[in-house]
C-alpha atoms as a PDB file:
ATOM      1  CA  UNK A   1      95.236  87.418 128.473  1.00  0.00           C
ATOM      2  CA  UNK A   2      98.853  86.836 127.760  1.00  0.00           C
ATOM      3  CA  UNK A   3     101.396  88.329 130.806  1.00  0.00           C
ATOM      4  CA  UNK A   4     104.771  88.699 130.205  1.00  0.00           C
ATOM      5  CA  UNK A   5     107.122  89.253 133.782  1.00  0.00           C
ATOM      6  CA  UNK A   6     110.377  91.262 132.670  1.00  0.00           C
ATOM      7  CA  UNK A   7     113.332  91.261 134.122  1.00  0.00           C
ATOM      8  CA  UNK A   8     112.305  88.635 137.195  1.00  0.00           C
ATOM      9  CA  UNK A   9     110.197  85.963 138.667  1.00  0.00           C
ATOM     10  CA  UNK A  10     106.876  85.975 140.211  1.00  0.00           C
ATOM     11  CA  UNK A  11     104.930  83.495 141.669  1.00  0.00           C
ATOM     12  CA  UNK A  12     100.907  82.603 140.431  1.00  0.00           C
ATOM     13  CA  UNK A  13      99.497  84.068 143.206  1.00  0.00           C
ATOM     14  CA  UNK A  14     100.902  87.852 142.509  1.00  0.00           C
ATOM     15  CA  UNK A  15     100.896  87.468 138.697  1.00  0.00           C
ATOM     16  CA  UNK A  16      97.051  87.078 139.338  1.00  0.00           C
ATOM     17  CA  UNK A  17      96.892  90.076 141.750  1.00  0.00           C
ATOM     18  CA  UNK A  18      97.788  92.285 139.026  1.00  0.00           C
ATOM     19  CA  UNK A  19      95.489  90.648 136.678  1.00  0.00           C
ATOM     20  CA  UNK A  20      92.721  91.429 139.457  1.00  0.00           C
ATOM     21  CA  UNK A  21      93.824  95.507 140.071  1.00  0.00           C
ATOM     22  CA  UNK A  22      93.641  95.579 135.901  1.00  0.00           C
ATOM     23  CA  UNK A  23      90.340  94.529 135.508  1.00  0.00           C
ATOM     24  CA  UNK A  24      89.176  96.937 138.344  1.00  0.00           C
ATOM     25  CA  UNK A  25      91.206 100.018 136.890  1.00  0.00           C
ATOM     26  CA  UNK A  26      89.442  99.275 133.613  1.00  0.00           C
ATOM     27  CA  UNK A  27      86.474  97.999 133.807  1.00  0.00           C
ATOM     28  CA  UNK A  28      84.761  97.410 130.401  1.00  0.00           C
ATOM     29  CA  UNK A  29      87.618  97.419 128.228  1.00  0.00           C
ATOM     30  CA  UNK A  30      89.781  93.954 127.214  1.00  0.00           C
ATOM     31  CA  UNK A  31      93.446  93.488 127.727  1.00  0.00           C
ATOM     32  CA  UNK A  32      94.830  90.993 125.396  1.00  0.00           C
ATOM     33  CA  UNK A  33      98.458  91.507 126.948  1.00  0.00           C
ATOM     34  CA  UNK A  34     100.544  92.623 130.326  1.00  0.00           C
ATOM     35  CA  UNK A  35     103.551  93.416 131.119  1.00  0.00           C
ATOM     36  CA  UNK A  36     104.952  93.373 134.583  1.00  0.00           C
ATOM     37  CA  UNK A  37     107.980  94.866 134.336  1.00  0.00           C
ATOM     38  CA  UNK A  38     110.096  94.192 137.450  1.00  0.00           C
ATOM     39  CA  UNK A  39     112.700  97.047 138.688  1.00  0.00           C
ATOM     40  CA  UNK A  40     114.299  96.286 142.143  1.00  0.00           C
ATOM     41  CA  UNK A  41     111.511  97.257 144.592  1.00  0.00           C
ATOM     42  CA  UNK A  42     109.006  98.772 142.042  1.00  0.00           C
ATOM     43  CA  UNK A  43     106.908  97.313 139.373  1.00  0.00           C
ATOM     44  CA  UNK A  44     105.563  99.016 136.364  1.00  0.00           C
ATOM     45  CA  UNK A  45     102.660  97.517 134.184  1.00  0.00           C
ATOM     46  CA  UNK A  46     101.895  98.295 130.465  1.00  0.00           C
ATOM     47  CA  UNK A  47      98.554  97.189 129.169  1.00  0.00           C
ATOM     48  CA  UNK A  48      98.156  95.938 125.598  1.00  0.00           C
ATOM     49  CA  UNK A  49      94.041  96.430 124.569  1.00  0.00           C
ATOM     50  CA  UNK A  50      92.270  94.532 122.316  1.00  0.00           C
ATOM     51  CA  UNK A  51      90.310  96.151 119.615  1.00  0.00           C
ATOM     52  CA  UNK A  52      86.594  96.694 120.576  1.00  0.00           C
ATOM     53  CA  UNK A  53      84.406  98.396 117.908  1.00  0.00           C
ATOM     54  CA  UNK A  54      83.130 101.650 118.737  1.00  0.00           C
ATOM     55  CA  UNK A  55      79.675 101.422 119.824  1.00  0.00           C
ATOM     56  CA  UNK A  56      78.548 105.051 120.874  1.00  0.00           C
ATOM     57  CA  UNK A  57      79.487 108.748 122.001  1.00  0.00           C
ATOM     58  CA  UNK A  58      77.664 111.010 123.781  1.00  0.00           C
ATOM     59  CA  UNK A  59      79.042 114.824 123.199  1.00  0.00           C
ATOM     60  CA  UNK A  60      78.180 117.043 126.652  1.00  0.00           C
ATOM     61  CA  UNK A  61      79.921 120.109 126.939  1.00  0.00           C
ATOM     62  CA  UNK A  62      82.563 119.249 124.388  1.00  0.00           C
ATOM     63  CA  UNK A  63      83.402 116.386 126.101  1.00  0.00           C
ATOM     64  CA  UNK A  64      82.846 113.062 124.799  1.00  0.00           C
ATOM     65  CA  UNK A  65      82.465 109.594 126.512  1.00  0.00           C
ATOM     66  CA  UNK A  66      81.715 106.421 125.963  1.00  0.00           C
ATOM     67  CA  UNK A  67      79.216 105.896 128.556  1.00  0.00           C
ATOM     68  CA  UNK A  68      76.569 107.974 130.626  1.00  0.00           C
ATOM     69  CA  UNK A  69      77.563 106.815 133.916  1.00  0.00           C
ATOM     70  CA  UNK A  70      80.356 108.635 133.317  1.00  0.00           C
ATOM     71  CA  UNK A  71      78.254 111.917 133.282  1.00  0.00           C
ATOM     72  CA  UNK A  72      77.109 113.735 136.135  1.00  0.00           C
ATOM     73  CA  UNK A  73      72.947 113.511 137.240  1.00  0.00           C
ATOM     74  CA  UNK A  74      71.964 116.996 135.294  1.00  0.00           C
ATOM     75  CA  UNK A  75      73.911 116.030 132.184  1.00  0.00           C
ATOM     76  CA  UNK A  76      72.122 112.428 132.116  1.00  0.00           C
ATOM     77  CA  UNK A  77      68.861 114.854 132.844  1.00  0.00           C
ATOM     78  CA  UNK A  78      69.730 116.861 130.016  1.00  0.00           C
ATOM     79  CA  UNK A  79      70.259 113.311 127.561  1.00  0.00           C
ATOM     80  CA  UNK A  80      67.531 111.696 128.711  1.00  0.00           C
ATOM     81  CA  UNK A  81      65.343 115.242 128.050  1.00  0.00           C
ATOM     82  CA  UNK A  82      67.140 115.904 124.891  1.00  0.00           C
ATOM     83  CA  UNK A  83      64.730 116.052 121.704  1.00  0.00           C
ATOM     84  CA  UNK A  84      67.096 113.274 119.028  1.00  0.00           C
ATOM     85  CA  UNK A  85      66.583 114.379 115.328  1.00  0.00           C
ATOM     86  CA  UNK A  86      66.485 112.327 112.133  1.00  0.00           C
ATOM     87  CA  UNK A  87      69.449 112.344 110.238  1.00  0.00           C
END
């Protein structure tokens, strides 16, 4: 992952903090680039993803996501009970 700090210095050791808080705030998904943008106090980041192909989505109550875990137990009920047809 390229990281780009704007507007300031920052040691190793924090640069990789934020690389740590990324992965946890999205989990699954690839960032190919960061930027920590530095403003007095304050520091904004802007995430740069890499291109995954799309692999799957589920449709529950007009809703759409990429995984099940994301659903609640009596929607992954409903999935797993769910008759699939033949297209």
């Amino acid at each position: 992952m390229k990281v780009n700090v704007i507007n300031g210095e920052m040691d190793t050791h924090e640069i990789n903090g934020y690389i740590e808080y990324a992965g946890k705030k999205f989990p699954g998904r690839q960032i190919r680039q960061m930027d920590i943008i530095i403003d007095g106090e304050f520091v904004d980041l802007k995430f740069y993803f890499k291109d995954t192909d799309f692999q799957h989505a589920y449709r529950s109550a007009d809703y759409l996501v990429n995984s099940m875990d994301k659903l609640n137990d009596a929607k992954q009920t409903e999935f797993r009970e769910k008759e699939c047809h033949k297209v």
